[in-house]
N, C-alpha and C. Protein backbone atom coordinates (compact mmCIF):
# COMPACT_ATOMS: atom_id res chain seq x y z
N UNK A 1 163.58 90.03 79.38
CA UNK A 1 162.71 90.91 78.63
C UNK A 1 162.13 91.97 79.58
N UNK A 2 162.30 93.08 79.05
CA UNK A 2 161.88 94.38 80.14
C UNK A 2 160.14 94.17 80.18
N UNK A 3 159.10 94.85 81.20
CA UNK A 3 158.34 94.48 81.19
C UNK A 3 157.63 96.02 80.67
N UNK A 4 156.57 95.61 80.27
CA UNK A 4 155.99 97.23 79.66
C UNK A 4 154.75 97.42 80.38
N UNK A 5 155.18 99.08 80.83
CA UNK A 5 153.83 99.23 81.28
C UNK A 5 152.87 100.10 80.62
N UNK A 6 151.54 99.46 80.47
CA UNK A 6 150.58 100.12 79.82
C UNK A 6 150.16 101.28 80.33
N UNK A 7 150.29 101.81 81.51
CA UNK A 7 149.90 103.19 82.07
C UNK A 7 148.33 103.80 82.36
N UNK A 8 148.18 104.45 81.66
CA UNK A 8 146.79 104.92 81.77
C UNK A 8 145.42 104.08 80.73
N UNK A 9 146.76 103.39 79.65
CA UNK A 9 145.94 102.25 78.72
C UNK A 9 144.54 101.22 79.66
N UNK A 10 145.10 100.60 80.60
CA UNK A 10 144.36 99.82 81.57
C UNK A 10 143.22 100.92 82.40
N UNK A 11 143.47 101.58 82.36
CA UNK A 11 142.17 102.10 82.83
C UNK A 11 141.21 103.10 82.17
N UNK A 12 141.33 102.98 80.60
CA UNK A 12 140.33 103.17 79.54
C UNK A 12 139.09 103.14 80.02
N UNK A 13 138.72 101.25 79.84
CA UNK A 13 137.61 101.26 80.12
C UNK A 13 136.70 102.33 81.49
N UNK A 14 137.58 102.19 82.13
CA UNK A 14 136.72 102.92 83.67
C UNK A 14 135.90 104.14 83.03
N UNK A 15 136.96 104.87 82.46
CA UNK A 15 137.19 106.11 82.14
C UNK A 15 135.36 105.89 81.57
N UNK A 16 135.26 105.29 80.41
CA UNK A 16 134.15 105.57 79.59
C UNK A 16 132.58 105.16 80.85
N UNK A 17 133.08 104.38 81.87
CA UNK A 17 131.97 104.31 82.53
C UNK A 17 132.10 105.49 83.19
N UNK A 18 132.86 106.37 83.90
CA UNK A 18 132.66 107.57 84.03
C UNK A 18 131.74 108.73 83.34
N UNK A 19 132.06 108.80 82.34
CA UNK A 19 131.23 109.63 81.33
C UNK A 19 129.81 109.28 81.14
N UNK A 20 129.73 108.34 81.12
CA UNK A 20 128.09 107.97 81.07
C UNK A 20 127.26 107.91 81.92
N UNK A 21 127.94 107.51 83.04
CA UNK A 21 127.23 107.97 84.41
C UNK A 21 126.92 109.42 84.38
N UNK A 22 127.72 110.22 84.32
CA UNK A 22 127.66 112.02 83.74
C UNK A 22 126.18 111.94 82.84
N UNK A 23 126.01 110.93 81.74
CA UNK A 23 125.23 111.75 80.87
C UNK A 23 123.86 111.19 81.60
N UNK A 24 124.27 109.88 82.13
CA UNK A 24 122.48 109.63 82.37
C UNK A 24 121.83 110.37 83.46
N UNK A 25 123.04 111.00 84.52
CA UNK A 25 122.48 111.59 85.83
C UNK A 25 121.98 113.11 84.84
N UNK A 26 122.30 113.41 84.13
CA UNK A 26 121.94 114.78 83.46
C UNK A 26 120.77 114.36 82.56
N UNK A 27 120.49 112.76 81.63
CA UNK A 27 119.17 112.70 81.63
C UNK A 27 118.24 112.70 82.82
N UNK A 28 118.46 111.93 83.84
CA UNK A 28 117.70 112.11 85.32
C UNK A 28 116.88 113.13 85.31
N UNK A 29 117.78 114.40 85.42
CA UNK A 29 117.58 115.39 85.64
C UNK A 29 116.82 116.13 84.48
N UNK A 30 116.78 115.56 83.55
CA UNK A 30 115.99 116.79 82.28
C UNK A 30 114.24 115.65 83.05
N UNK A 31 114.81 115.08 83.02
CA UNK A 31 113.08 114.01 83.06
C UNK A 31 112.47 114.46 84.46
N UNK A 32 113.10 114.82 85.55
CA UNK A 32 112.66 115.22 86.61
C UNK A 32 111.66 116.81 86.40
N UNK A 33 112.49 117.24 85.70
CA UNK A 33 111.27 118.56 85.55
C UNK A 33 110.16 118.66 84.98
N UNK A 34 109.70 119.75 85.67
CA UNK A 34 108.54 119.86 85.29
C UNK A 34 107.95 121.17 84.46
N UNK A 35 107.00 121.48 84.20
CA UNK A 35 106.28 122.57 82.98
C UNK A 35 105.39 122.97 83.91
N UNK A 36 105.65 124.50 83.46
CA UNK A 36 104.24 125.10 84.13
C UNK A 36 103.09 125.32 84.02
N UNK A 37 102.39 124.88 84.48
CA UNK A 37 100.52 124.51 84.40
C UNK A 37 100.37 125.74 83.51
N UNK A 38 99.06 125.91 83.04
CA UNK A 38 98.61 126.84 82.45
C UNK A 38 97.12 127.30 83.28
N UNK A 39 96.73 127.46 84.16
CA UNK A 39 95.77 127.96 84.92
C UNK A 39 94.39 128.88 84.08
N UNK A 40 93.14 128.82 84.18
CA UNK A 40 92.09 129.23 83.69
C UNK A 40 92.05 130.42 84.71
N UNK A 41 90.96 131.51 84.13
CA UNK A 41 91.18 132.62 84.94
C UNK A 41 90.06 132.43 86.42
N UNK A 42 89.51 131.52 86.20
CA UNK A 42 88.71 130.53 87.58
C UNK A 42 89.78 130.17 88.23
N UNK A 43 90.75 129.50 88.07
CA UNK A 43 91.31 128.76 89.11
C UNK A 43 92.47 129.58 89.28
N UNK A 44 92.91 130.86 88.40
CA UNK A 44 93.72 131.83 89.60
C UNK A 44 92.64 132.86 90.46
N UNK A 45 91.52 132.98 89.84
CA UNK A 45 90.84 133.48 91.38
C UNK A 45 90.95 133.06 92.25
N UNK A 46 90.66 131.34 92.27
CA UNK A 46 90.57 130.98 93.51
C UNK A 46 91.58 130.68 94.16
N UNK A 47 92.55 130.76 93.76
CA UNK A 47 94.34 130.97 93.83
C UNK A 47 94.13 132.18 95.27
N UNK A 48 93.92 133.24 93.83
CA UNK A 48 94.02 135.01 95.05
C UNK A 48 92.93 134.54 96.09
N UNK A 49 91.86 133.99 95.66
CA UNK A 49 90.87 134.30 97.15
C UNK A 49 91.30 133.73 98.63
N UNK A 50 92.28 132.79 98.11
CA UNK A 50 92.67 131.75 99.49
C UNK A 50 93.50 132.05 99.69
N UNK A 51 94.71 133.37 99.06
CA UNK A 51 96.01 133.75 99.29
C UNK A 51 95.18 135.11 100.21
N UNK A 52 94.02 135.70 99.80
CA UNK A 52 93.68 136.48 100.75
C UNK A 52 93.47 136.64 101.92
N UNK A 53 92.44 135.66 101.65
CA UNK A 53 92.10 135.04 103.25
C UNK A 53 92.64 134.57 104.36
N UNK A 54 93.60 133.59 103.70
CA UNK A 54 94.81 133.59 104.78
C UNK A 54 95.98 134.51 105.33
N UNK A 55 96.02 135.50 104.41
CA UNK A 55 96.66 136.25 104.56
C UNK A 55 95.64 137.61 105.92
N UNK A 56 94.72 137.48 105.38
CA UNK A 56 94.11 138.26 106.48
C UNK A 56 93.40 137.80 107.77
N UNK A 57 93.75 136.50 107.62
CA UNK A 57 93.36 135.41 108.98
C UNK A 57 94.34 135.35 109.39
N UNK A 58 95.80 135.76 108.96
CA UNK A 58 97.09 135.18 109.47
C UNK A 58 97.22 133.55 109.52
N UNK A 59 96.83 132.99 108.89
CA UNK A 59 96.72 131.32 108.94
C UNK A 59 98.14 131.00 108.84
N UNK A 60 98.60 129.66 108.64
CA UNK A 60 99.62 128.82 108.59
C UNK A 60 99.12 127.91 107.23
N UNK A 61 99.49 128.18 106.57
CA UNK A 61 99.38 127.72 105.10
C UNK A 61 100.75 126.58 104.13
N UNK A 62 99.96 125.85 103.51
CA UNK A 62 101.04 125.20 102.82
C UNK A 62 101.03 125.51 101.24
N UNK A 63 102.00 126.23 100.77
CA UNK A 63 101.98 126.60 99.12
C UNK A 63 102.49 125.68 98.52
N UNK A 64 101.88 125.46 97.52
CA UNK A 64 102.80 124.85 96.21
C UNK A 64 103.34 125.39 94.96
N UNK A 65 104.54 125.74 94.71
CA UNK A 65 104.90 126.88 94.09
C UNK A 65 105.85 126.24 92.54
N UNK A 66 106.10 126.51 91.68
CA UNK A 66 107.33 126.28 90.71
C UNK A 66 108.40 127.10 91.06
N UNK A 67 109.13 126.41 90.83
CA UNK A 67 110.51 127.34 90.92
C UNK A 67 111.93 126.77 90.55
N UNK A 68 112.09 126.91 89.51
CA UNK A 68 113.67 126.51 88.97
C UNK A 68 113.40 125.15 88.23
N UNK A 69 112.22 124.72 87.38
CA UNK A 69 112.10 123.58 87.07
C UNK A 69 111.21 122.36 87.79
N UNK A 70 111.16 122.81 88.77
CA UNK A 70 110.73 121.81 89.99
C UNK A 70 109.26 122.78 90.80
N UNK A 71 108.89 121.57 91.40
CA UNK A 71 107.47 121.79 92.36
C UNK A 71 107.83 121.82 93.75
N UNK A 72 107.73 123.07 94.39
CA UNK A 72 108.49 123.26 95.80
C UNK A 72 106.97 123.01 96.51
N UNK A 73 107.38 123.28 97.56
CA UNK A 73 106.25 122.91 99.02
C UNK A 73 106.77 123.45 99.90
N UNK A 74 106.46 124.70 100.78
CA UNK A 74 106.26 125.54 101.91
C UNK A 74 105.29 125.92 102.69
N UNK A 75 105.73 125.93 103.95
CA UNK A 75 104.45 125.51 105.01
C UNK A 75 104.89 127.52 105.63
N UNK A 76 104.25 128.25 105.94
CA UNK A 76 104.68 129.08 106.86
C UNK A 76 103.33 130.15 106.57
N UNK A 77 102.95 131.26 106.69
CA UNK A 77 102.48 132.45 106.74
C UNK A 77 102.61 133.66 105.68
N UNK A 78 101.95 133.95 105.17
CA UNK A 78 101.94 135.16 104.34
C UNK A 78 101.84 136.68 105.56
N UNK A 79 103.42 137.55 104.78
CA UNK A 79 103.74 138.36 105.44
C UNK A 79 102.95 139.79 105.01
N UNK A 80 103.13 139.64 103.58
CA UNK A 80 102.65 141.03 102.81
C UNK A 80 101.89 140.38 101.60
N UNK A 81 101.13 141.28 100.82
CA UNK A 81 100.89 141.15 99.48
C UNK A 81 101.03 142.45 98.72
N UNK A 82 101.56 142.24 97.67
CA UNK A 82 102.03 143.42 96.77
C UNK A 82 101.18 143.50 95.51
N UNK A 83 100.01 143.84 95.40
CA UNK A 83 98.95 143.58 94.40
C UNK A 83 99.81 144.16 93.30
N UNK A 84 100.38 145.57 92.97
CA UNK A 84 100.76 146.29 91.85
C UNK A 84 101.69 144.95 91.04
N UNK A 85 102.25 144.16 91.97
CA UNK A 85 103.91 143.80 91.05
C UNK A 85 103.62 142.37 91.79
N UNK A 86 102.23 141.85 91.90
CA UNK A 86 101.89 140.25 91.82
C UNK A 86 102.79 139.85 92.33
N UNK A 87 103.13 140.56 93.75
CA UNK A 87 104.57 139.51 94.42
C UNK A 87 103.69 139.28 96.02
N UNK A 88 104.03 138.35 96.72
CA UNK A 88 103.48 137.80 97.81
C UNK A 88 104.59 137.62 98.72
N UNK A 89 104.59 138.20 99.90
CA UNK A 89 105.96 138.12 100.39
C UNK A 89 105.67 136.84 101.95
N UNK A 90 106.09 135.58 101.50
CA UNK A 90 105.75 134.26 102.11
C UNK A 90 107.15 133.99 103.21
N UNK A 91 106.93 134.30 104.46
CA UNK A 91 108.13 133.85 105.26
C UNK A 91 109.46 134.90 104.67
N UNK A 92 110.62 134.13 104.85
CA UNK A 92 111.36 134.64 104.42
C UNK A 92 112.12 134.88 102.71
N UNK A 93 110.72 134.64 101.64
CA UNK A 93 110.80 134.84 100.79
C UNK A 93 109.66 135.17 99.86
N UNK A 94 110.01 135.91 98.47
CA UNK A 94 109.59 136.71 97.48
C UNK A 94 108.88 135.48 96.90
N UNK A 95 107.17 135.34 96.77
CA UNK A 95 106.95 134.98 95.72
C UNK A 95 105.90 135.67 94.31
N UNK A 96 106.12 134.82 93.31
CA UNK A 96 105.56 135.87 92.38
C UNK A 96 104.04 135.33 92.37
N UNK A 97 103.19 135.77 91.89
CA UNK A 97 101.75 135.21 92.02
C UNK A 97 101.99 133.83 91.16
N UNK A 98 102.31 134.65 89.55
CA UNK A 98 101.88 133.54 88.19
C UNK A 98 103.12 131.84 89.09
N UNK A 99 103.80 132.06 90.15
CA UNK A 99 104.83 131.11 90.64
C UNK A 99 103.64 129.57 91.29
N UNK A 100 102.37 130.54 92.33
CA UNK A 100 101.82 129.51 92.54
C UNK A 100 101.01 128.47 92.08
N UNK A 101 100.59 127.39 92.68
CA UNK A 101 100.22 126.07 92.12
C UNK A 101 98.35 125.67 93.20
N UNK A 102 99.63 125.77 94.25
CA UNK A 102 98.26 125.23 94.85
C UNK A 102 98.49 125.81 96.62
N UNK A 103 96.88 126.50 97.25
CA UNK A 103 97.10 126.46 98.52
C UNK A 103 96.19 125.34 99.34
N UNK A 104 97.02 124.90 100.06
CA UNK A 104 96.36 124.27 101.37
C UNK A 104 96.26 124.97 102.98
């Protein structure tokens, strides 16, 4: 009797644990993000007053910023501030004001 081979039949099952691994790492990921605060017009003053200050002390500062879903953390120096277009130019990057969270 010839023997039959099932082929790709036998490895069905795998297959479906494949896919689901896919969907839960993509739930992971919806649950990992986060929403952006909604800030009172008190606590973005005191936002700008400490983005000032350090900025005109030249300090070494740690921001907490949103960006892409997520809560970043950068340690470095404020280079410029762009009052007209609420952009803050931090190290080697652009941030927008309404972006920050928190300075230390």
């Amino acid at each position: 009797m010839p023997s039959i081979d099932r082929g790709m039949i036998k490895w069905a099952p795998f297959n479906s644990v494949i896919s689901s691994k896919e969907v839960v790492h993509s739930v992971q990921q919806e649950r990992n993000k986060f929403k952006m605060p909604i800030f009172s017009d008190e606590q973005k003053q005191n936002i700008e007053s400490k983005l000032i200050e350090a900025f005109y002390e030249q300090r070494i500062i740690c921001i907490e910023y949103f960006y892409a879903d997520k809560i970043v953390q950068k340690t470095g120096t404020i280079k410029k501030i762009d009052p007209t277009f609420h952009k803050i130019y931090f190290n080697n990057q652009i941030l927008i004001f309404e972006q920050i969270l928190k300075i230390n």
